[in-house]
Protein backbone atom coordinates (compact mmCIF):
# COMPACT_ATOMS: atom_id res chain seq x y z
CA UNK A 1 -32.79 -88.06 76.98
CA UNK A 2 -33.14 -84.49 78.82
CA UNK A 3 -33.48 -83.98 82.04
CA UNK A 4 -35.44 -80.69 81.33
CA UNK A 5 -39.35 -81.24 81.09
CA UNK A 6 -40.21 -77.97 80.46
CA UNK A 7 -38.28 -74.25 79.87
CA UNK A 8 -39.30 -70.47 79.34
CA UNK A 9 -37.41 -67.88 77.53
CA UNK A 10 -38.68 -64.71 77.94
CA UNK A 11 -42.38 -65.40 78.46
CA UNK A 12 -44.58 -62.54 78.18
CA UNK A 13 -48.29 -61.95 78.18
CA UNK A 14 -50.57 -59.56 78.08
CA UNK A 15 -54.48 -58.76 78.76
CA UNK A 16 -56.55 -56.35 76.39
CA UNK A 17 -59.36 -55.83 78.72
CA UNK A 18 -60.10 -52.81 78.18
CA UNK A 19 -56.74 -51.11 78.06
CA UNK A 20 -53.30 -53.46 77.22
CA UNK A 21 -51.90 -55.11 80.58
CA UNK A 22 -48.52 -56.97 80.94
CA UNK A 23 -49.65 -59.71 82.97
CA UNK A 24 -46.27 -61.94 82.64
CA UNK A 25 -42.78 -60.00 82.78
CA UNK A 26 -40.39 -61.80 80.36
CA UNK A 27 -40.26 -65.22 82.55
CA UNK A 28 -37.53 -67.43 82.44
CA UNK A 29 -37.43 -71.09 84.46
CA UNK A 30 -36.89 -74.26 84.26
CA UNK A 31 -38.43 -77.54 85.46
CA UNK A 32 -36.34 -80.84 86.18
CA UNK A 33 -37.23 -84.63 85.58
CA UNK A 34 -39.03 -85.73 89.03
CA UNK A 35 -38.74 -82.41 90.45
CA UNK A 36 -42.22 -80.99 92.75
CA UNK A 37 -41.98 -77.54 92.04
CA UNK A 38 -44.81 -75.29 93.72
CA UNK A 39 -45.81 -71.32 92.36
CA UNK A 40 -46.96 -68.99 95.38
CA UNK A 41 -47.52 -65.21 95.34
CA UNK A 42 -50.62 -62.93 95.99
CA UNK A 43 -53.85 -63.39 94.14
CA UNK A 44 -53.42 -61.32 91.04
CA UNK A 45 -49.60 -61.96 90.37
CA UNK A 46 -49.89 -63.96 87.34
CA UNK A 47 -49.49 -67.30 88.90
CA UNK A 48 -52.47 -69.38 86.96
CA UNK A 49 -52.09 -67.55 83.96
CA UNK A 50 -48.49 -68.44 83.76
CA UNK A 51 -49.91 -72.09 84.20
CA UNK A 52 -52.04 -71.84 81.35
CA UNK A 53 -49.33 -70.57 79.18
CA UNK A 54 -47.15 -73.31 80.06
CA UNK A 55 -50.26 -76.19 79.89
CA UNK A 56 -50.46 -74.56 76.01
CA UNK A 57 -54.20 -73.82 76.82
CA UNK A 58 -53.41 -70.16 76.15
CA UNK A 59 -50.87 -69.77 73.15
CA UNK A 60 -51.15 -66.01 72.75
CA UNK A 61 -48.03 -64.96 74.28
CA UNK A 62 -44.35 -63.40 73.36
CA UNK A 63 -41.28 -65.50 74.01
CA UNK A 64 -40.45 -69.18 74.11
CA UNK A 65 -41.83 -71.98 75.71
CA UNK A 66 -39.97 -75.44 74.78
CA UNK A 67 -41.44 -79.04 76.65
CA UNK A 68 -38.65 -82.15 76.40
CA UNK A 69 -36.32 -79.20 74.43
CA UNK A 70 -38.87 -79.01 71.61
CA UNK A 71 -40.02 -75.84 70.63
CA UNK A 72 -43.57 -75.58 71.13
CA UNK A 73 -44.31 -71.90 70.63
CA UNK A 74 -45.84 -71.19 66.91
CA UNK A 75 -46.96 -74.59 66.44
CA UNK A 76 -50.54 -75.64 65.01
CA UNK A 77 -53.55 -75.55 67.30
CA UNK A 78 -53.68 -79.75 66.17
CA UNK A 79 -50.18 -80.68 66.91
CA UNK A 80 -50.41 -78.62 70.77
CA UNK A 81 -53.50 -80.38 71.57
CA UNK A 82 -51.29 -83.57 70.57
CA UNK A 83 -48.61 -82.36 72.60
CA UNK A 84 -51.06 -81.42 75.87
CA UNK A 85 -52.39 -85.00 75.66
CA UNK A 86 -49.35 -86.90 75.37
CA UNK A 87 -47.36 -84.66 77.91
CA UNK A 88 -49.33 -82.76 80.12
CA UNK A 89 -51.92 -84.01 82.99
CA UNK A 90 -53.77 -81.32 84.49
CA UNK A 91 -55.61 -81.05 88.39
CA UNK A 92 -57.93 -78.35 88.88
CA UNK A 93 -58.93 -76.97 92.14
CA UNK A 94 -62.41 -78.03 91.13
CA UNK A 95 -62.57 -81.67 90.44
CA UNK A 96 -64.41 -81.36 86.75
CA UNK A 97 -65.81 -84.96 86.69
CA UNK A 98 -68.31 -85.86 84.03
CA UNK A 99 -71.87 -86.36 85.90
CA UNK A 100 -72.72 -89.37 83.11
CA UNK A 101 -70.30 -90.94 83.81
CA UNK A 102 -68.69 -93.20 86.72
CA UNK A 103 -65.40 -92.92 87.89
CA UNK A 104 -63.52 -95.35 85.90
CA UNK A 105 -64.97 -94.09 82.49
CA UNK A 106 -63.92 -90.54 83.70
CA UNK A 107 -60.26 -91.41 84.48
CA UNK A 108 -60.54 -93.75 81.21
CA UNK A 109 -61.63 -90.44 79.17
CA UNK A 110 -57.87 -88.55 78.53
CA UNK A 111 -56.62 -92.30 77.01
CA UNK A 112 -59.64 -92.79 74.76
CA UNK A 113 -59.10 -89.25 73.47
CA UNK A 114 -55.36 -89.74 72.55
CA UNK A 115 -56.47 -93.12 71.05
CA UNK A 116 -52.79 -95.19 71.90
CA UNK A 117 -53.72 -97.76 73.89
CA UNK A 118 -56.82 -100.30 73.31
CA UNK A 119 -60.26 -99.75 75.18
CA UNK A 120 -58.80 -102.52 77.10
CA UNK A 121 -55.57 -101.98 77.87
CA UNK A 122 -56.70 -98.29 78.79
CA UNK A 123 -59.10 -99.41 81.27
CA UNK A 124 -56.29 -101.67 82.93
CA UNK A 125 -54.67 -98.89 83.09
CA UNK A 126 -57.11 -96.80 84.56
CA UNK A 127 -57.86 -99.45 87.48
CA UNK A 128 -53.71 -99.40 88.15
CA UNK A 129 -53.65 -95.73 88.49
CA UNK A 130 -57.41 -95.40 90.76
CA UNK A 131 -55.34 -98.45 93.00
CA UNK A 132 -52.41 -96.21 93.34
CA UNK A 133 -54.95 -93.55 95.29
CA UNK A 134 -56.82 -96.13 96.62
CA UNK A 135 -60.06 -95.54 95.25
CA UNK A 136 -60.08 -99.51 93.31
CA UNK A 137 -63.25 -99.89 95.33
CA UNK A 138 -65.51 -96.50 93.71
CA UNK A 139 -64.22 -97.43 90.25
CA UNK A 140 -68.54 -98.52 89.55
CA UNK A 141 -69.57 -95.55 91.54
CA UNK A 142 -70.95 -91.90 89.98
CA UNK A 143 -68.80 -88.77 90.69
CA UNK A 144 -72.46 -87.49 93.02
CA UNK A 145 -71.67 -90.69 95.27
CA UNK A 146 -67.90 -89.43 96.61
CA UNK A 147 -66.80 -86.71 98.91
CA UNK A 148 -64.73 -83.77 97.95
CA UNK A 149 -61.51 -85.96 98.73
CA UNK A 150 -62.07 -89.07 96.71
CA UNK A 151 -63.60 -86.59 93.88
CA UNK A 152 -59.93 -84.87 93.94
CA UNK A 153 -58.30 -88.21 93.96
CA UNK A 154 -60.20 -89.34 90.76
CA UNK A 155 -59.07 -86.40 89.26
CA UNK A 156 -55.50 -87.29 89.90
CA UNK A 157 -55.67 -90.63 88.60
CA UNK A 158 -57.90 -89.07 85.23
CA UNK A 159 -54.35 -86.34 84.75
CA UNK A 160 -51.93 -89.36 85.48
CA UNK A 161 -53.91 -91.56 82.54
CA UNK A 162 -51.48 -90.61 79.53
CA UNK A 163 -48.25 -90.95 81.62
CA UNK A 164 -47.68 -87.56 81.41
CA UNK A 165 -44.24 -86.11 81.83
CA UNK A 166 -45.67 -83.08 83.86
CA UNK A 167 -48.45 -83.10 85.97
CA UNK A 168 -49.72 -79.60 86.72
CA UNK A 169 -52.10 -78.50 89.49
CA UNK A 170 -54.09 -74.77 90.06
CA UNK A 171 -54.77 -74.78 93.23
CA UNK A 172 -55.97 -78.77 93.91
CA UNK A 173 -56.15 -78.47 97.55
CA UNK A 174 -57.91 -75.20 97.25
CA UNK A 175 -61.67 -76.53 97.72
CA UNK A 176 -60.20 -79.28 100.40
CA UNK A 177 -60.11 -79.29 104.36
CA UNK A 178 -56.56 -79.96 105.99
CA UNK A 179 -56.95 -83.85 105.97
CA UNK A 180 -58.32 -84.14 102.67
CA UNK A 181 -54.96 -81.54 101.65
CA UNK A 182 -52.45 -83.38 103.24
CA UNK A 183 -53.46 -86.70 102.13
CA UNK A 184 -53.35 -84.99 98.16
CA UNK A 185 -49.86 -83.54 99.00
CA UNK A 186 -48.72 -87.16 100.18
CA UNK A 187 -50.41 -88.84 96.81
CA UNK A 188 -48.00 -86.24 94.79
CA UNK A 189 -45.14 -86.94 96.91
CA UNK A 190 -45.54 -90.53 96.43
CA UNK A 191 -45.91 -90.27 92.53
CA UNK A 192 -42.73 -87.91 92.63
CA UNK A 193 -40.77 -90.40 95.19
CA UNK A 194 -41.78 -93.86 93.34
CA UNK A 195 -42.98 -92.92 90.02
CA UNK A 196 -40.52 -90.02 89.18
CA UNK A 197 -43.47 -88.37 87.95
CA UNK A 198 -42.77 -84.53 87.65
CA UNK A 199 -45.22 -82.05 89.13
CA UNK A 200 -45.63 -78.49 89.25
CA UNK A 201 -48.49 -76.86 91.53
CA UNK A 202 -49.99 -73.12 92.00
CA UNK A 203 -51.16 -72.66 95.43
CA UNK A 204 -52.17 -70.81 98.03
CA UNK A 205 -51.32 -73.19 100.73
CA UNK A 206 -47.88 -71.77 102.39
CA UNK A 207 -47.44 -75.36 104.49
CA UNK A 208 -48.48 -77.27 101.02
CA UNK A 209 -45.03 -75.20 99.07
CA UNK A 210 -43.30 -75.71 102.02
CA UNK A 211 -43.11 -79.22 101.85
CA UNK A 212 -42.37 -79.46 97.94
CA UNK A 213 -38.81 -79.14 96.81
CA UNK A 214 -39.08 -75.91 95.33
CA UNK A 215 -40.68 -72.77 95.51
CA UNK A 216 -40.92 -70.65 92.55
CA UNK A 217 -42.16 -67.18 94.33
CA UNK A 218 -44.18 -64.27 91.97
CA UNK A 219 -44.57 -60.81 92.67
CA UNK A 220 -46.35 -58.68 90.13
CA UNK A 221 -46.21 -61.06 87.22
CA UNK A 222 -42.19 -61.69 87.83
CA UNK A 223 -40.60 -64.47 89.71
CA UNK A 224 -38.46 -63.64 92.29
């Protein structure tokens, strides 16, 4: 099996609004197995768009984009939301919880969508991961009944659901004071260190890249 999750050729991308805009710059990385790989650069260099791109929730872009060594680009809009399911979890910077619901439906929701596992065996699941962040003990509670933190950590557990093989954030410490931060940075280390989970993270947080074991830098809708 590869040890590449995820590689660009050439990504490109551009905005129409109102006048034609190269937003991306022919990009081309890489991302390991179990690698934490954080994006910095100013606001406006491209950094969540190139997310999007690479979460296949924007597919209107030149160049290649291949997940596990598969060729994504040009496929179906069916067979990439297959793909996104199966492969990618995704952590906003704002939580994105479903009010009607409480927390263990919510992280339970990704699994019931891809339709794999049982009702049961998802929900076993789902009380494994919410254990992992310690939050076992809110699994009954509605999203209005947790703090910003334990929201965040929810949404964790909801991205790791499908046993992704990427896990990618925009900005997931952005709403969150310094303790509430640091205590997400140490629940991705912790996935990364025991789990081998592989995560990649746009933020604006200089001491939250510092600590991951890469920086990919942007400038202008290049990586240098």
């Amino acid at each position: 099996m590869s040890n590449k999750v995820l590689e660009t050729k050439k990504l490109t991308k551009y905005f129409y609004d109102p006048i034609k805009f190269q937003v991306l710059k022919e990009i081309d990385m890489s991302i390991d197995h179990g690698e934490f790989v954080s994006i910095v650069g100013k606001s406006g260099c491209g950094k969540s768009t190139l997310l999007y791109l690479l979460s296949n929730m924007d597919t209107d872009y030149e160049g290649e984009l291949y997940i596990h060594e598969e060729l994504i680009t040009g496929k179906p809009d069916k067979a990439l939301a297959q793909i996104r399911n199966e492969n990618i979890g995704f952590v906003f910077q704002f939580h994105y919880l479903l009010s009607e619901y409480n927390v263990l439906k919510n992280v339970m929701l990704p699994g019931m969508k891809l339709g794999a596992l049982s009702e049961q065996e998802i929900e076993h699941n789902a009380m494994e991961h919410l254990r992992t962040l310690d939050m076992q003990e809110q699994a009954l509670k509605m999203p209005n009944q947790l703090s910003g933190g334990q929201k965040q950590r929810v949404a964790i557990a909801r991205a790791l659901i499908n046993n992704p093989l990427i896990i990618m954030g925009d900005e997931p410490t952005g709403n969150l004071d310094k303790k509430n931060s640091d205590l997400v940075f140490d629940i991705f280390q912790k996935l990364t260190l025991e789990k081998k989970q592989t995560l990649l993270i746009v933020t604006h947080d200089p001491d939250f890249a510092a600590r991951t074991n890469r920086i990919i830098t942007m400038e202008d809708g290049r990586i240098v």
